[in-house]
Protein backbone atom coordinates (compact mmCIF):
# COMPACT_ATOMS: atom_id res chain seq x y z
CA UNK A 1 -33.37 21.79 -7.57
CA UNK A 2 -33.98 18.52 -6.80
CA UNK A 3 -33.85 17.42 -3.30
CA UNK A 4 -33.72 20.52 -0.77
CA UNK A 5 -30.49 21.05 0.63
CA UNK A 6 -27.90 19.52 -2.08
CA UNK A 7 -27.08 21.33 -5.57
CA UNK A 8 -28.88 18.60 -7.89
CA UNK A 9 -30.89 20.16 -10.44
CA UNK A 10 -33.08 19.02 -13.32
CA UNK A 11 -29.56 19.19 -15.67
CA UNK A 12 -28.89 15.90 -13.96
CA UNK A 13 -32.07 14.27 -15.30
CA UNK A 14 -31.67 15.75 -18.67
CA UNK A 15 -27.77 14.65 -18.92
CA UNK A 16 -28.76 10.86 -18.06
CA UNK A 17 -31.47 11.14 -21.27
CA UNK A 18 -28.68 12.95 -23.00
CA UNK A 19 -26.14 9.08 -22.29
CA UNK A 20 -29.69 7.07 -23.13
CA UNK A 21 -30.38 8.82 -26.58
CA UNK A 22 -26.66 8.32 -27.11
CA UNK A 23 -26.46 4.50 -25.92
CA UNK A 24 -29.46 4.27 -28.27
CA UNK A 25 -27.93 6.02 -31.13
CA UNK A 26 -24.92 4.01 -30.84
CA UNK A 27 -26.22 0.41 -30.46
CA UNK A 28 -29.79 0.66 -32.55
CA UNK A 29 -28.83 2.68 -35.52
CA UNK A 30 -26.44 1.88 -38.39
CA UNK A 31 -25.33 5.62 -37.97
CA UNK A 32 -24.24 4.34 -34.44
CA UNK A 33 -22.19 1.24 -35.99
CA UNK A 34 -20.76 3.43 -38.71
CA UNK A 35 -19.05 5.64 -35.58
CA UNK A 36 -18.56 2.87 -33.84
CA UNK A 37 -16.50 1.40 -36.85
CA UNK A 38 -14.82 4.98 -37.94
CA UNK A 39 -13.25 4.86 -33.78
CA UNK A 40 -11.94 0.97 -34.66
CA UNK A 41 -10.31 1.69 -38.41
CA UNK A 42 -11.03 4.93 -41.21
CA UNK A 43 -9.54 3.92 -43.75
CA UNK A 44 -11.89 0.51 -43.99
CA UNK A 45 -15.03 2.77 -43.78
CA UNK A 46 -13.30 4.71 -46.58
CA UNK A 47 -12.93 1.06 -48.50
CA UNK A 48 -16.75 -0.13 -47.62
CA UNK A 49 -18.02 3.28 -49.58
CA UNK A 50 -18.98 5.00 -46.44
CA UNK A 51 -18.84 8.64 -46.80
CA UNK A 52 -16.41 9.71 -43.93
CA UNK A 53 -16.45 13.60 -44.37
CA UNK A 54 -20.12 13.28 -43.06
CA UNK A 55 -19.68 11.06 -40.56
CA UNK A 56 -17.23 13.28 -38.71
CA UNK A 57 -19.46 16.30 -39.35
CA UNK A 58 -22.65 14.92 -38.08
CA UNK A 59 -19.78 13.34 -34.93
CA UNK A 60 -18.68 16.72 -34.33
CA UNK A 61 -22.39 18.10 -34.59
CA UNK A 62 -23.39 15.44 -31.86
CA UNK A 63 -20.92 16.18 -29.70
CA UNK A 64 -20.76 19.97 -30.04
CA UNK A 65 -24.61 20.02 -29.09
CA UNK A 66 -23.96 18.02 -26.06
CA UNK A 67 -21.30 20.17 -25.52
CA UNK A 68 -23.62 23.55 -25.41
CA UNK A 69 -25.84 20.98 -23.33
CA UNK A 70 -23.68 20.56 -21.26
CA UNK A 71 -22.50 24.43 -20.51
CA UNK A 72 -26.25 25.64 -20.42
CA UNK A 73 -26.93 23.45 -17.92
CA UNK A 74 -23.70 24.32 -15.69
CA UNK A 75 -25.08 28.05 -16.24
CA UNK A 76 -28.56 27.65 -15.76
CA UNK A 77 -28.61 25.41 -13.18
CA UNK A 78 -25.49 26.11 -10.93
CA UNK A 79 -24.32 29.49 -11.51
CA UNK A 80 -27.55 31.60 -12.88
CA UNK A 81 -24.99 33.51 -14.84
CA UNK A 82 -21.96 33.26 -17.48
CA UNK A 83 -18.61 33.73 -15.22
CA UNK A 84 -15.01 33.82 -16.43
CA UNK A 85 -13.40 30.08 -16.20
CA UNK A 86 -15.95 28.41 -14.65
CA UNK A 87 -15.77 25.39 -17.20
CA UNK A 88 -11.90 25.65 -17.24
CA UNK A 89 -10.50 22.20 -17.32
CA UNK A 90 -13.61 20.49 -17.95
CA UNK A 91 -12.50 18.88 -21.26
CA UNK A 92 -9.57 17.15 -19.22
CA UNK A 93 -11.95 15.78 -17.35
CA UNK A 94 -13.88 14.58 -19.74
CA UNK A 95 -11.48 12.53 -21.57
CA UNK A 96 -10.81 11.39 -17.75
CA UNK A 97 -14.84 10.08 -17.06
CA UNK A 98 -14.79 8.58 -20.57
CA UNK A 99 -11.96 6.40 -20.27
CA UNK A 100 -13.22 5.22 -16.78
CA UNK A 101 -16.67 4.72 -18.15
CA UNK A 102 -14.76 2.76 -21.17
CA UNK A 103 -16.40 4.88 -23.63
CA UNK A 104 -20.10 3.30 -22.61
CA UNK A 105 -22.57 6.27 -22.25
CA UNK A 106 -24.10 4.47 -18.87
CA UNK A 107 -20.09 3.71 -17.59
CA UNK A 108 -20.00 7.27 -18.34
CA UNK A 109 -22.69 8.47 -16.26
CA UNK A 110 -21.51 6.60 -13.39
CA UNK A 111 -17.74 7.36 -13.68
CA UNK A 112 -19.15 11.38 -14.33
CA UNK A 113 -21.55 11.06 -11.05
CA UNK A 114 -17.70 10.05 -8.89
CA UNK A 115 -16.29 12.83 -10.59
CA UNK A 116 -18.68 15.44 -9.51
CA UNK A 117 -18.42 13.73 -6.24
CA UNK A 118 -14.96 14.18 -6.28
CA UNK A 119 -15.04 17.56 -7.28
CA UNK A 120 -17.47 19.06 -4.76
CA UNK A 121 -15.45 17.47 -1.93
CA UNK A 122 -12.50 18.89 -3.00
CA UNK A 123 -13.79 22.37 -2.92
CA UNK A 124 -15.62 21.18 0.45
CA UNK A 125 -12.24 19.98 1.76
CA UNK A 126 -10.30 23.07 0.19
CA UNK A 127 -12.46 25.84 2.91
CA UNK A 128 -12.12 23.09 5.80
CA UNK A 129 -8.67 22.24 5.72
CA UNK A 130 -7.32 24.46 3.13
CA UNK A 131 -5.79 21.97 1.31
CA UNK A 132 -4.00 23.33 -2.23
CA UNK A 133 -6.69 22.43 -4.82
CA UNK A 134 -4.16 20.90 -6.85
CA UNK A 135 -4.98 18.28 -5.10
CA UNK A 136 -7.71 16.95 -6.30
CA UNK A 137 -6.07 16.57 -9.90
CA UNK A 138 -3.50 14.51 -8.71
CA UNK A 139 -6.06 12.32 -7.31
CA UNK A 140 -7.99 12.42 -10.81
CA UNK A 141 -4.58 11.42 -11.90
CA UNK A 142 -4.01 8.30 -9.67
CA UNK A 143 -7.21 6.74 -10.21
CA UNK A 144 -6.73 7.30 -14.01
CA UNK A 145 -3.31 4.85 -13.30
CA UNK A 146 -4.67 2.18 -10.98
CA UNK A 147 -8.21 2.19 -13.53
CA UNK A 148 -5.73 1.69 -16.48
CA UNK A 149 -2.81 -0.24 -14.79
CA UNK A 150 -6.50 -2.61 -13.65
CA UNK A 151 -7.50 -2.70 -17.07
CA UNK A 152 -3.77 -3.70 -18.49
CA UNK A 153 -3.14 -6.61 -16.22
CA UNK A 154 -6.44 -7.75 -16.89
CA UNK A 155 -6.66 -8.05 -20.23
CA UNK A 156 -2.80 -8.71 -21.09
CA UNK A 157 -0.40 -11.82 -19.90
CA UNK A 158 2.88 -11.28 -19.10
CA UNK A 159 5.08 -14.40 -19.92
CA UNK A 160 8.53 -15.20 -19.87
CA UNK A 161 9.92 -15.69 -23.68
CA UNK A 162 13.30 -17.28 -22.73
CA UNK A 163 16.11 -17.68 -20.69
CA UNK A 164 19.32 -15.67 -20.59
């Protein structure tokens, strides 16, 4: 633990040098532009000679070891032992903190550091009130909206194309 009295552990240090390597890896390498490129358009990766069939094997390697990161941490440093659906619904989530952090590993740190904030109220406000826990994925839901309904009127114009 890190600070007596909350539920911060070392993980937390390890998963913000976990978004560093990967901000690194993406912007300073040229295996970081070619996954950069293979997320904007395949089949022009395919054209430039890039082998793709490796690219998405060492992608899914990446991302499976942050994965396993990811769950040893939640079972070393918050439950001290393997339970049955503790990580449920995690991967929804994760899509969720991604798109908020707009796919940057430091948005994604911040967005994920709400989230967890967001989740340990909810259970927090779950034994106070006894609210459903339901809840708290319809509010994952609505700021999902407003962030992307935000990002749509901001980066699209609406104009009028004629009269009727």
């Amino acid at each position: 633990m890190l600070f007596s009295g909350l539920r911060l552990h070392a993980s937390f240090l390890l998963a913000i040098a976990a978004a560093d390597l990967v901000h690194i890896l993406l912007r300073r390498t040229p295996l970081g532009y070619e996954i950069k490129a293979a997320g904007s358009n395949m089949r022009a990766l395919d054209v430039q000679g890039t082998n793709t069939r490796r690219l998405i094997l060492v992608v899914l390697l990446v991302s499976g070891a942050l994965a396993g990161l990811a769950g040893i941490t939640e079972v070393y440093g918050v439950h001290y032992r393997l339970k049955a659906g503790v990580i449920a619904g995690y991967g929804y989530s994760g899509i969720i903190v991604a798109i908020l952090g707009q796919l940057h590993p430091l948005g994604v740190v911040v967005a994920s550091v709400l989230f967890g904030a967001l989740l340990n109220g909810a259970t927090l406000m779950q034994i106070k009130t006894g609210v459903p826990s339901a809840l708290i994925y319809a509010i994952q839901a609505i700021l999902l909206l407003f962030f992307l309904a935000g990002w749509a009127a901001c980066n699209f114009r609406l104009r009028r194309v004629g009269r009727a």
